[in-house]
Protein backbone atom coordinates (compact mmCIF):
# COMPACT_ATOMS: atom_id res chain seq x y z
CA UNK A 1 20.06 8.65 -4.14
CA UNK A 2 18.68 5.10 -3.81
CA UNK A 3 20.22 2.62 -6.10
CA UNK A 4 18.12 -0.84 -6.48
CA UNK A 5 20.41 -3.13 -7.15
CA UNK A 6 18.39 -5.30 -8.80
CA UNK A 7 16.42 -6.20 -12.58
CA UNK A 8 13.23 -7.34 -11.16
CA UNK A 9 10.47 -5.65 -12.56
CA UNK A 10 8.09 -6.43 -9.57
CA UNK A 11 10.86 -5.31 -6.86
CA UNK A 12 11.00 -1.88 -9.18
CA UNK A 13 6.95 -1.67 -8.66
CA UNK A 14 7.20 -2.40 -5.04
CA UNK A 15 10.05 0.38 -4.49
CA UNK A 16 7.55 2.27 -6.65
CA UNK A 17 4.76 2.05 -5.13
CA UNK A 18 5.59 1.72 -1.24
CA UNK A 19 8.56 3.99 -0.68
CA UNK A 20 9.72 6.27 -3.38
CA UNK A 21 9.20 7.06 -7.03
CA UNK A 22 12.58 8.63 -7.23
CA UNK A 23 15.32 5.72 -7.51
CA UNK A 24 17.90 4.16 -9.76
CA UNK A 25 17.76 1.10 -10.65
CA UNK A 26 21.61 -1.27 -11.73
CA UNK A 27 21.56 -4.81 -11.43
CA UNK A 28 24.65 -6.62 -9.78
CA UNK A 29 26.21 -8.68 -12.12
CA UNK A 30 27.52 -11.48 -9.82
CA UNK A 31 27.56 -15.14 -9.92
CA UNK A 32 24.63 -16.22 -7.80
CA UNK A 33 25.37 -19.93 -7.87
CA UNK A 34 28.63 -19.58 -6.01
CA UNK A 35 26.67 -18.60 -2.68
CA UNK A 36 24.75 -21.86 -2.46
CA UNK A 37 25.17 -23.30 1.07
CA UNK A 38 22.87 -25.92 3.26
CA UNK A 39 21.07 -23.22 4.95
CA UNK A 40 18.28 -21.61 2.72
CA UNK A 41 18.58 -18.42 5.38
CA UNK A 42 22.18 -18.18 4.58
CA UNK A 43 22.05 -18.67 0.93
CA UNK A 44 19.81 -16.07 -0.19
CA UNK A 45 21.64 -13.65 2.69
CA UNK A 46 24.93 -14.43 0.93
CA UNK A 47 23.88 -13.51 -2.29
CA UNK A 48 21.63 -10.54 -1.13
CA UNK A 49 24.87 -8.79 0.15
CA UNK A 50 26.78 -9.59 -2.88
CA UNK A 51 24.63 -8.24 -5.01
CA UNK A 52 24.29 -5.03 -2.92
CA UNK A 53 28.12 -5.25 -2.33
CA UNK A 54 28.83 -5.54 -6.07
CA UNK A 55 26.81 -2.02 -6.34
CA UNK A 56 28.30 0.09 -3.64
CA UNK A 57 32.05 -0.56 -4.63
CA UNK A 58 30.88 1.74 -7.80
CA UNK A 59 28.17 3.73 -5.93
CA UNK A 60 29.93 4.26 -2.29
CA UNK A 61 27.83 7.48 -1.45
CA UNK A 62 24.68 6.07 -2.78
CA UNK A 63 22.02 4.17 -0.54
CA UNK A 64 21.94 0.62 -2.38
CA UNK A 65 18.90 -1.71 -2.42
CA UNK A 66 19.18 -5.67 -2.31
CA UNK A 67 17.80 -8.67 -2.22
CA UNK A 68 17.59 -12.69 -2.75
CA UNK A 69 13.98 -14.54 -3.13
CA UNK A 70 13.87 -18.15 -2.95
CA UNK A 71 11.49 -21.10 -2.11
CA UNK A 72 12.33 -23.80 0.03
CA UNK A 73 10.09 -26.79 0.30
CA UNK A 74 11.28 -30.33 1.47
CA UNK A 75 14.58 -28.37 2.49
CA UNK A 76 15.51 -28.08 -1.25
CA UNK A 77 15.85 -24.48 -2.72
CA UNK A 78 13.87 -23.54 -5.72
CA UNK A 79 15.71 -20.59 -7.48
CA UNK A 80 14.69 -19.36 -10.91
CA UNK A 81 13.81 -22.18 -13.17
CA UNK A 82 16.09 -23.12 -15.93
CA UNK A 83 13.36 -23.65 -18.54
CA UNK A 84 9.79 -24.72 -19.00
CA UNK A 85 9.73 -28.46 -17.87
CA UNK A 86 11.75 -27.20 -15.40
CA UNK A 87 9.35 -24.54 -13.83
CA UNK A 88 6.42 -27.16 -14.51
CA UNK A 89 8.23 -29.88 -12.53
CA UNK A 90 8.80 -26.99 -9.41
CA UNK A 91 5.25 -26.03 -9.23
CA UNK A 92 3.94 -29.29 -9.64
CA UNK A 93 5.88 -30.68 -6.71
CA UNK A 94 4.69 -28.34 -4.04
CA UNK A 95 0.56 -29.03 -5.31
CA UNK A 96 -1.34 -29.20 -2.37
CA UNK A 97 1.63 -28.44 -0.22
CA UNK A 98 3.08 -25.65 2.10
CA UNK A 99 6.57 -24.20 1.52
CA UNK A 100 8.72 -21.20 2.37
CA UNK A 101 9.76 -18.30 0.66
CA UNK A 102 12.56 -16.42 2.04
CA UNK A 103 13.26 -12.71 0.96
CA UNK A 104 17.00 -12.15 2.22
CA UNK A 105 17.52 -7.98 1.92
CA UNK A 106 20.53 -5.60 2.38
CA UNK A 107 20.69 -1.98 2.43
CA UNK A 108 24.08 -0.01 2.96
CA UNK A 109 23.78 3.46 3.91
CA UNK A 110 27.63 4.80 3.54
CA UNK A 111 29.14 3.15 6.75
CA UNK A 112 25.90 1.66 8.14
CA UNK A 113 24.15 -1.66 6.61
CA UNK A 114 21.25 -3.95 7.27
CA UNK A 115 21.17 -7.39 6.36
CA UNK A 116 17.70 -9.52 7.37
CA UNK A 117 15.57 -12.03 6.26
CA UNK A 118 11.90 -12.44 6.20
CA UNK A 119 10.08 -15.68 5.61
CA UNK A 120 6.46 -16.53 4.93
CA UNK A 121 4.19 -19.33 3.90
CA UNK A 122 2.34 -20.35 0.52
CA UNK A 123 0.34 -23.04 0.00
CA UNK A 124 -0.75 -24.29 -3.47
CA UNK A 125 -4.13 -26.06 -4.35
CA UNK A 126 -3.95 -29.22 -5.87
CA UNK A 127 -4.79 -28.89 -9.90
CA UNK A 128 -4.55 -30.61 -12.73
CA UNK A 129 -1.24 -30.41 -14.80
CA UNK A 130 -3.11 -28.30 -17.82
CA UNK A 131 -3.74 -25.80 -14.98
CA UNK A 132 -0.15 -25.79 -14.41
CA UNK A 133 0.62 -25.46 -18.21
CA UNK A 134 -1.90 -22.89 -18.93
CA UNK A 135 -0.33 -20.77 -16.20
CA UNK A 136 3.29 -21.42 -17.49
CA UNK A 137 2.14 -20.64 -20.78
CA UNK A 138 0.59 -17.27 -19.90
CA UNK A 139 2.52 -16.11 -17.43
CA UNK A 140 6.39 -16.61 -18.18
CA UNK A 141 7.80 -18.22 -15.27
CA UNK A 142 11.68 -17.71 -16.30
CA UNK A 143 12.61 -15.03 -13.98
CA UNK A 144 10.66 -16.09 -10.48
CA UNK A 145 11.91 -17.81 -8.08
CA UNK A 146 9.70 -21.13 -7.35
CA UNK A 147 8.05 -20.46 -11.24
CA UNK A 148 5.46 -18.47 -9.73
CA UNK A 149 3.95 -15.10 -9.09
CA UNK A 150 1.67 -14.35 -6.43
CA UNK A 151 0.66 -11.45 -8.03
CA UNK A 152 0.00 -13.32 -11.10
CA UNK A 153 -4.10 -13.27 -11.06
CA UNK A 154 -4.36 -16.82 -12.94
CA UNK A 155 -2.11 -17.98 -10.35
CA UNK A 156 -4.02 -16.24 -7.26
CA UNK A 157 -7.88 -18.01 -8.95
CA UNK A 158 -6.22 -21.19 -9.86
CA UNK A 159 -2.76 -22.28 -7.99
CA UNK A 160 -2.95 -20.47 -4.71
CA UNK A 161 -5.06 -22.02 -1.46
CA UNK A 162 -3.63 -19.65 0.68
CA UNK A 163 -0.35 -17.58 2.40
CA UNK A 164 0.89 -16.39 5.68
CA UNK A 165 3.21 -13.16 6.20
CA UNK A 166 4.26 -10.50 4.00
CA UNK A 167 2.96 -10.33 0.26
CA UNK A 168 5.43 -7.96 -0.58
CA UNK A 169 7.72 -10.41 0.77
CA UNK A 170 6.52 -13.62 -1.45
CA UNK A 171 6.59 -10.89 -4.58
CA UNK A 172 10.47 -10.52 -3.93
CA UNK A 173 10.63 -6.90 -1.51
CA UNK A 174 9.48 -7.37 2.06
CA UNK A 175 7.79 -3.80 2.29
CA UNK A 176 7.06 -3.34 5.67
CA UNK A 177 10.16 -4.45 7.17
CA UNK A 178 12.54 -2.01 4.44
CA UNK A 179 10.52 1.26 4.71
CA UNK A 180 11.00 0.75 8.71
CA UNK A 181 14.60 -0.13 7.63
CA UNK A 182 14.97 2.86 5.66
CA UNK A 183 13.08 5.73 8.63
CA UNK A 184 15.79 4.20 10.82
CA UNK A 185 18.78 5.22 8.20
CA UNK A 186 16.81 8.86 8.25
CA UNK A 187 16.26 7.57 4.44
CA UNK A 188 13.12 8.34 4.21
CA UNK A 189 10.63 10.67 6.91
């Protein structure tokens, strides 16, 4: 069975959708701060195999599932935000910019395991600040890393200019890169 060791509700669409209907999903319940380093790469790695790590001690037969998003801009890491003014001050500092976000995913197959990171690029219009609070307002940004969704459609017609790489990957599951992941663990034909 394939455990997703995760609470997202947009990873749980992606597994969905992409790869199999047929999964379980249990969040890790680790202390993500603790795997802050200098490296953005490393960071979301580090907590990416904890989390998937934290799953297989109880599920050691099992094929666990998962991953760390985050946004880097300026070389600072944007995580979740930790409230409101906090997710407006986030998106409003990357307007009119480019920055990275960094999908960091683990699978462990029994004895086998996977660890990799995929990055791509987003870059934001420049808007007005009610923009910004409209979005916040409509779409709560509390559990995304960078305050944003991709997938959000006021964000796609308002916030986003553009993005290079994955979109599954900037949603929080790079797609492409786990299903070939997954054929190579005989996971899935």
């Amino acid at each position: 069975m394939i455990i997703l060791a995760s609470n997202s509700p947009r990873r749980k669409e992606l597994l969905k959708e992409y790869i199999t209907p047929s999964f379980i999903i249990e969040p890790s319940r680790i202390d993500e701060s603790i795997y802050q380093s200098d490296d953005p790469i490393k960071t979301s790695q580090l907590t990416a195999k904890a989390k998937g790590d934290f799953i297989h001690q109880k599920h050691p037969d099992d094929v666990i599932i998962s991953a760390d998003t985050i946004v880097v801009y300026n070389s600072r890491i944007y995580g979740k935000p930790k409230d409101i003014e906090d997710a407006f001050k986030m998106i409003k500092s990357m307007l009119g910019k480019t920055h990275e976000v960094i999908t960091s995913y683990y699978i462990i197959n029994k004895d086998e395991t996977i660890l990799r990171s995929v990055v791509s690029t987003v870059t934001f219009k420049t808007v007005d600040d009610n923009i910004i609070r409209q979005y916040i307002k409509d779409y709560p940004p509390l559990d995304k890393a960078g305050s944003y969704g991709i997938q959000d459609p006021f964000f796609a017609d308002h916030i986003l200019d553009k993005y290079e790489g994955s979109l599954t990957n900037i949603i929080g599951l790079p797609i492409e890169k786990i299903t070939e992941d997954l054929r190579d663990f005989s996971v899935i034909s």
